[in-house]
N, C-alpha and C. Protein backbone atom coordinates (compact mmCIF):
# COMPACT_ATOMS: atom_id res chain seq x y z
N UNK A 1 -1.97 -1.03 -5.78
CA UNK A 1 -0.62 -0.67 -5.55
C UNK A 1 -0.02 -1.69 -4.59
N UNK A 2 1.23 -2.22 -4.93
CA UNK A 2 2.01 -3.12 -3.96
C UNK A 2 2.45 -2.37 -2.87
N UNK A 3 2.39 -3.03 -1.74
CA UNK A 3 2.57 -2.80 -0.82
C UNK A 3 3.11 -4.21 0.46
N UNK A 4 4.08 -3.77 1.45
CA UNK A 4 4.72 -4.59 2.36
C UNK A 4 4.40 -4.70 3.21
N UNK A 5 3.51 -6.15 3.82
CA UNK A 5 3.23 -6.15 4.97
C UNK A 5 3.80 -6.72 6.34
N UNK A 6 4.17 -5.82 6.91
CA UNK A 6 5.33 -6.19 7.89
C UNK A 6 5.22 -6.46 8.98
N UNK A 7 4.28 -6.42 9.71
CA UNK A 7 3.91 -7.32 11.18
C UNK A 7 2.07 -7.21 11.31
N UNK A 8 2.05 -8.23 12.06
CA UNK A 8 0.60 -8.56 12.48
C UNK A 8 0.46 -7.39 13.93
N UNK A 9 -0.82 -6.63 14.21
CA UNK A 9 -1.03 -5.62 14.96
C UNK A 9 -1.90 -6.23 15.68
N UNK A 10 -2.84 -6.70 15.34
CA UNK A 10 -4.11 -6.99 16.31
C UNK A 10 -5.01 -8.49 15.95
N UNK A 11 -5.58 -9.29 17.11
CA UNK A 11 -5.66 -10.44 16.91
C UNK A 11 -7.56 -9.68 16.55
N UNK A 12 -7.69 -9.01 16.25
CA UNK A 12 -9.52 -8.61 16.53
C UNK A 12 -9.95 -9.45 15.07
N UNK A 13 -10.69 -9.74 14.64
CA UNK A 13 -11.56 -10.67 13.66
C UNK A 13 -11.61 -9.24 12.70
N UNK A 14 -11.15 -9.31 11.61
CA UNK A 14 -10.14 -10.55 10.97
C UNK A 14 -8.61 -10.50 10.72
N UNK A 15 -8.47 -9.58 12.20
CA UNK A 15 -7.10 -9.79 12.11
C UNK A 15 -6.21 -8.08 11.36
N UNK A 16 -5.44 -7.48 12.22
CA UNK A 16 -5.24 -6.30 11.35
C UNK A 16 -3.53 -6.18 11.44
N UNK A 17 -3.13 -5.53 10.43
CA UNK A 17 -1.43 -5.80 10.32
C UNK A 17 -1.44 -4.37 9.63
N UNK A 18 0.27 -4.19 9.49
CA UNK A 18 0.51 -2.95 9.13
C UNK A 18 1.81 -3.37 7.95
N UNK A 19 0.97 -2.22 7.29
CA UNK A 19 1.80 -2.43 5.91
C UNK A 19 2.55 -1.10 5.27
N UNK A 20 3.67 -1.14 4.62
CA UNK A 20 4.61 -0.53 4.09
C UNK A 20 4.20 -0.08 2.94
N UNK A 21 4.19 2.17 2.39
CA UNK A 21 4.56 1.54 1.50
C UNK A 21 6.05 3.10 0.97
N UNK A 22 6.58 2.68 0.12
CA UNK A 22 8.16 3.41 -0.61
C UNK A 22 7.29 4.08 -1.54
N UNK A 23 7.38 5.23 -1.69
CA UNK A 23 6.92 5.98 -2.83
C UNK A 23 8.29 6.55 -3.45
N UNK A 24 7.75 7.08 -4.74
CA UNK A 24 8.99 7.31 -6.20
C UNK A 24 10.43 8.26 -5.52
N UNK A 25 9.93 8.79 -4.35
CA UNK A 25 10.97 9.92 -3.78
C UNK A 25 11.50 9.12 -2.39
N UNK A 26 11.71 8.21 -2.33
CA UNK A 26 12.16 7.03 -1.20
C UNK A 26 11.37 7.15 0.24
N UNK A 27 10.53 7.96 0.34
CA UNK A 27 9.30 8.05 1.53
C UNK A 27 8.52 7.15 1.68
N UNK A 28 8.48 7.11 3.39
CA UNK A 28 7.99 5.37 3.49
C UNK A 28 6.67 5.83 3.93
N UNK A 29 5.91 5.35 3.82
CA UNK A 29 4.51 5.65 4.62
C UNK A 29 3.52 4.04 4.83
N UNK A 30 3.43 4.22 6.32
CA UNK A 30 2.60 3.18 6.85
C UNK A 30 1.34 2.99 7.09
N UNK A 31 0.24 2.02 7.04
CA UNK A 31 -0.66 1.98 6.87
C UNK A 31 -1.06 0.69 7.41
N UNK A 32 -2.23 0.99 8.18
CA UNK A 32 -2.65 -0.15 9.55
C UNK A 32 -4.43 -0.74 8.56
N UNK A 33 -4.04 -1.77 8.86
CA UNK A 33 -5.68 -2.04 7.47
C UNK A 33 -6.18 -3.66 8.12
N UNK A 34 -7.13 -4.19 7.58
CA UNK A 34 -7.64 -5.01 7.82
C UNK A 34 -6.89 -5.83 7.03
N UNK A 35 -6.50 -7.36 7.38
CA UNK A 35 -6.38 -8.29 6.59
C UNK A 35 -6.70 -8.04 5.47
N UNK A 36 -8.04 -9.23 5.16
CA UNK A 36 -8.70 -9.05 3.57
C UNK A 36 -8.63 -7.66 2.95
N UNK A 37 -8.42 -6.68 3.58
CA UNK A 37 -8.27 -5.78 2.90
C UNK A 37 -6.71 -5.55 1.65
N UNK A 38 -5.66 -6.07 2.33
CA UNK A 38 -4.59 -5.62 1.63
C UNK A 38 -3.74 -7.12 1.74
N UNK A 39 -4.47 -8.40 1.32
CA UNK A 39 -4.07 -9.46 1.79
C UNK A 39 -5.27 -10.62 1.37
N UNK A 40 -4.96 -11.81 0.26
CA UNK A 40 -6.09 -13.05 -0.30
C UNK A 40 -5.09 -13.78 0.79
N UNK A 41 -4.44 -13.76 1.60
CA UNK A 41 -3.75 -14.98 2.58
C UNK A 41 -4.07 -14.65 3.66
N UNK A 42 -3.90 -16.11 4.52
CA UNK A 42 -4.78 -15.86 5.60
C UNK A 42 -3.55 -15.31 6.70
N UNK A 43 -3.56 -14.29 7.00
CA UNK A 43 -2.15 -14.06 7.80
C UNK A 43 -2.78 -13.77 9.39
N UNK A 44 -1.86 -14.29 10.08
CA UNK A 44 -2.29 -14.41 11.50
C UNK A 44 -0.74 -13.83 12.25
N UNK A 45 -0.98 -13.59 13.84
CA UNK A 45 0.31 -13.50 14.84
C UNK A 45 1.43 -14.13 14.28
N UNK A 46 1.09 -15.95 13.80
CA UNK A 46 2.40 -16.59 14.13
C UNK A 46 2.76 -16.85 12.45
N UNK A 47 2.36 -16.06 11.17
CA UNK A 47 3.02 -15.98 9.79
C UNK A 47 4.07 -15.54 9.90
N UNK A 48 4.73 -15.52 8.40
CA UNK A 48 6.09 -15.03 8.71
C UNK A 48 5.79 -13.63 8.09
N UNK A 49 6.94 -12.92 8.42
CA UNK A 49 6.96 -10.96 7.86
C UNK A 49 8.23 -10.82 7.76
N UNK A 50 8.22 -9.96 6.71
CA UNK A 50 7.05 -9.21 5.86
C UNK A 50 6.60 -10.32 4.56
N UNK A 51 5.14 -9.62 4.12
CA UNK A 51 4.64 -10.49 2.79
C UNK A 51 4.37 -9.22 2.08
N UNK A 52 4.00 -9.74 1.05
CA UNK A 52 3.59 -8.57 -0.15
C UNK A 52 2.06 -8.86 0.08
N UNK A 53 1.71 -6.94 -0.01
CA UNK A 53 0.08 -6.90 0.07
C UNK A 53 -0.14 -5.79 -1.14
N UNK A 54 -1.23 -5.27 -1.16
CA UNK A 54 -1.83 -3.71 -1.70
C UNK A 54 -2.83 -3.67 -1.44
N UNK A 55 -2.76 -2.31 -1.68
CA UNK A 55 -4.00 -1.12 -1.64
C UNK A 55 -4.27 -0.86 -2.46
N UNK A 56 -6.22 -0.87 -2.69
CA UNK A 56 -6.85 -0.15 -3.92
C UNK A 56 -6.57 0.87 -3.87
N UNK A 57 -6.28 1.70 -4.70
CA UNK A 57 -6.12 3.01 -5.00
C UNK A 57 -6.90 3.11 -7.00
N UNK A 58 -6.89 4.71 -6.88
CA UNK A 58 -7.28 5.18 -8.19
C UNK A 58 -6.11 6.07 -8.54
N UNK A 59 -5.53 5.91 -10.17
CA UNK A 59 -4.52 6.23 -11.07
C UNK A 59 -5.25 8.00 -10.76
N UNK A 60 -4.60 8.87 -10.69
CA UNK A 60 -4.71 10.37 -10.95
C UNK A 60 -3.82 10.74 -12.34
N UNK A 61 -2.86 10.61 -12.05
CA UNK A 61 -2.06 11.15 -13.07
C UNK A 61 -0.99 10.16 -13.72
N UNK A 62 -0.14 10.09 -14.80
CA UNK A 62 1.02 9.79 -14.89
C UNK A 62 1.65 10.17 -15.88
N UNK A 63 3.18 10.60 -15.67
CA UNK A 63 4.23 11.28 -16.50
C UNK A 63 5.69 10.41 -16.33
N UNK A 64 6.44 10.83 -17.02
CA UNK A 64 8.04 10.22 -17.16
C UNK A 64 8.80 11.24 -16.55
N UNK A 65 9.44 11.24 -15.42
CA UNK A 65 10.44 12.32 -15.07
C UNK A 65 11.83 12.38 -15.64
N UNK A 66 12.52 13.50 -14.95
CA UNK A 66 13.89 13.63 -15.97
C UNK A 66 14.49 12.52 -16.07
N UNK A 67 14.28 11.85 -14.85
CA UNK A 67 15.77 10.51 -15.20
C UNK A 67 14.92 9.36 -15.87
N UNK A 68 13.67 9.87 -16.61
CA UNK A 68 13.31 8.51 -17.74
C UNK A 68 12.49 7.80 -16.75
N UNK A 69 11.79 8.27 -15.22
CA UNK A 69 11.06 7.38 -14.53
C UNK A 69 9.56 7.02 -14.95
N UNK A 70 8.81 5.94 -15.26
CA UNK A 70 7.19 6.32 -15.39
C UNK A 70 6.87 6.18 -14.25
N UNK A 71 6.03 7.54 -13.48
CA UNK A 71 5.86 7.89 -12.33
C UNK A 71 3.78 8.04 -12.63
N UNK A 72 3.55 7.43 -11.26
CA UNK A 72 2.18 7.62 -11.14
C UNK A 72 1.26 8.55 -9.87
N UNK A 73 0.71 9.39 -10.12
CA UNK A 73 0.03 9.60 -8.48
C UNK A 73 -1.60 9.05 -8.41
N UNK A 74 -1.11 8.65 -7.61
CA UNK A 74 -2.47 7.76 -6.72
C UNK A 74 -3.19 7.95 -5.73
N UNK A 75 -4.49 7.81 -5.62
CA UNK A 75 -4.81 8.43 -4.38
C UNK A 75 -5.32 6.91 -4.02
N UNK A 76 -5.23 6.88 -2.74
CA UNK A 76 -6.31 5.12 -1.77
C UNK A 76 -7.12 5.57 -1.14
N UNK A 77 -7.50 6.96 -1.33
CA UNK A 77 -9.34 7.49 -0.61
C UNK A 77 -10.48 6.86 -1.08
N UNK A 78 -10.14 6.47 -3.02
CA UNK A 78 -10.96 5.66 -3.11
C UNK A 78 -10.32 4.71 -4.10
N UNK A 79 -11.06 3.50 -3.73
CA UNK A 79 -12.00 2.87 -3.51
C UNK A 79 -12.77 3.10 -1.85
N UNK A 80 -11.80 2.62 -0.72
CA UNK A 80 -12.05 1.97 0.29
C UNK A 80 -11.58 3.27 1.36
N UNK A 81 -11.37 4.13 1.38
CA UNK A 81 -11.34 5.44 1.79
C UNK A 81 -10.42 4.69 2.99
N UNK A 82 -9.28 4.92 2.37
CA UNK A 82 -7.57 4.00 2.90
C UNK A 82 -7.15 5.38 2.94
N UNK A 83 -6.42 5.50 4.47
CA UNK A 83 -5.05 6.98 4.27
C UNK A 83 -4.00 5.68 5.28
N UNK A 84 -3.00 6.57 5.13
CA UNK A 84 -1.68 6.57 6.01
C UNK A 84 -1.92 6.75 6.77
N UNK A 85 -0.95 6.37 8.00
CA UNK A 85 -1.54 6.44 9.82
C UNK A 85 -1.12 7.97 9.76
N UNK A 86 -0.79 8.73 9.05
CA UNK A 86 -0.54 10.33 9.46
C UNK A 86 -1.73 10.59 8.38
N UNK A 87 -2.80 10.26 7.90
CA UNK A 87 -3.56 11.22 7.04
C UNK A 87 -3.56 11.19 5.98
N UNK A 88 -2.49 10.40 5.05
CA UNK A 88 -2.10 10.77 3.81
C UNK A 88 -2.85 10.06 2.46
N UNK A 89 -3.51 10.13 1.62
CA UNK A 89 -4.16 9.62 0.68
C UNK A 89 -3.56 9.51 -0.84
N UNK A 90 -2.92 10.79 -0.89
CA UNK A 90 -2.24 10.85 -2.61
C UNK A 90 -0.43 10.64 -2.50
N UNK A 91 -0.41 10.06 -3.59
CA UNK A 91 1.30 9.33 -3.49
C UNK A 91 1.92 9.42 -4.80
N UNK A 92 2.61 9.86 -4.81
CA UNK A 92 3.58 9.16 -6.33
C UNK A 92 4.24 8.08 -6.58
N UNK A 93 4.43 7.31 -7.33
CA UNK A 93 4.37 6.04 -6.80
C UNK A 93 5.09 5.57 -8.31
N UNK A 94 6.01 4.94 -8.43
CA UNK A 94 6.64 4.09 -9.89
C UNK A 94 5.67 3.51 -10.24
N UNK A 95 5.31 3.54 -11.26
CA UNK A 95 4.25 2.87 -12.47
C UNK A 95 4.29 1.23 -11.68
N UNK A 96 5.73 0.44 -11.96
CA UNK A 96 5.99 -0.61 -11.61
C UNK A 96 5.31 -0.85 -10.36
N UNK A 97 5.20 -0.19 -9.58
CA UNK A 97 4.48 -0.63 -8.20
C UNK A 97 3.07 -0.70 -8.53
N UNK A 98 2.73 -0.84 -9.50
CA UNK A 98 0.66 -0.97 -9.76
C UNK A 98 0.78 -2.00 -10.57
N UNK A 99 -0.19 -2.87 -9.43
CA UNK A 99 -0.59 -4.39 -10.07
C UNK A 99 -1.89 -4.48 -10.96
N UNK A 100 -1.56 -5.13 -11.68
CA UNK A 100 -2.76 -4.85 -13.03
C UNK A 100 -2.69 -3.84 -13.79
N UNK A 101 -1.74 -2.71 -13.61
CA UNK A 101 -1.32 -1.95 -15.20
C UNK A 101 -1.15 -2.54 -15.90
């Protein structure tokens, strides 16, 4: 799932930043992760922000809502047992936001 990564958090090896993400109902939810985790670039303090990242996640469901949306829910518990800085694991999420569908 795409996701926005919007500032660098911590200089600790290898480096940890916090990333954005908009789900299908305009809810933002943030998420603090390792570099390599949500990121093949080497992003440090002095990159620029925001960049585009993602999160593994696994497809649960998907349907078309009334206004013609293809909507997906996802959970990021697994692969890499990823939540939101409040807890959160399952999302609905526009089809369009999953890389490699």
């Amino acid at each position: 799932m795409s996701v926005q990564i919007e500032r660098y958090v911590d200089d600790a090896f290898p480096g940890v930043v916090a990333c954005v993400l908009s789900d299908a109902d305009g809810g933002r939810h943030e998420f603090i992760e390792k570099v390599p985790v949500v990121s093949s670039s080497d992003l440090r303090a002095d990159s620029s922000y925001p960049q585009p990242g993602y999160i593994a996640c696994v497809v649960e469901h998907e349907w078309m809502d009334t206004a013609g949306r293809k909507l997906v829910r996802i959970n990021t518990q697994a692969p890499w047992d990823i939540a939101s800085v409040s807890g959160i694991t399952v999302f609905n999420v526009l089809e369009v936001q999953l890389i490699g569908k």
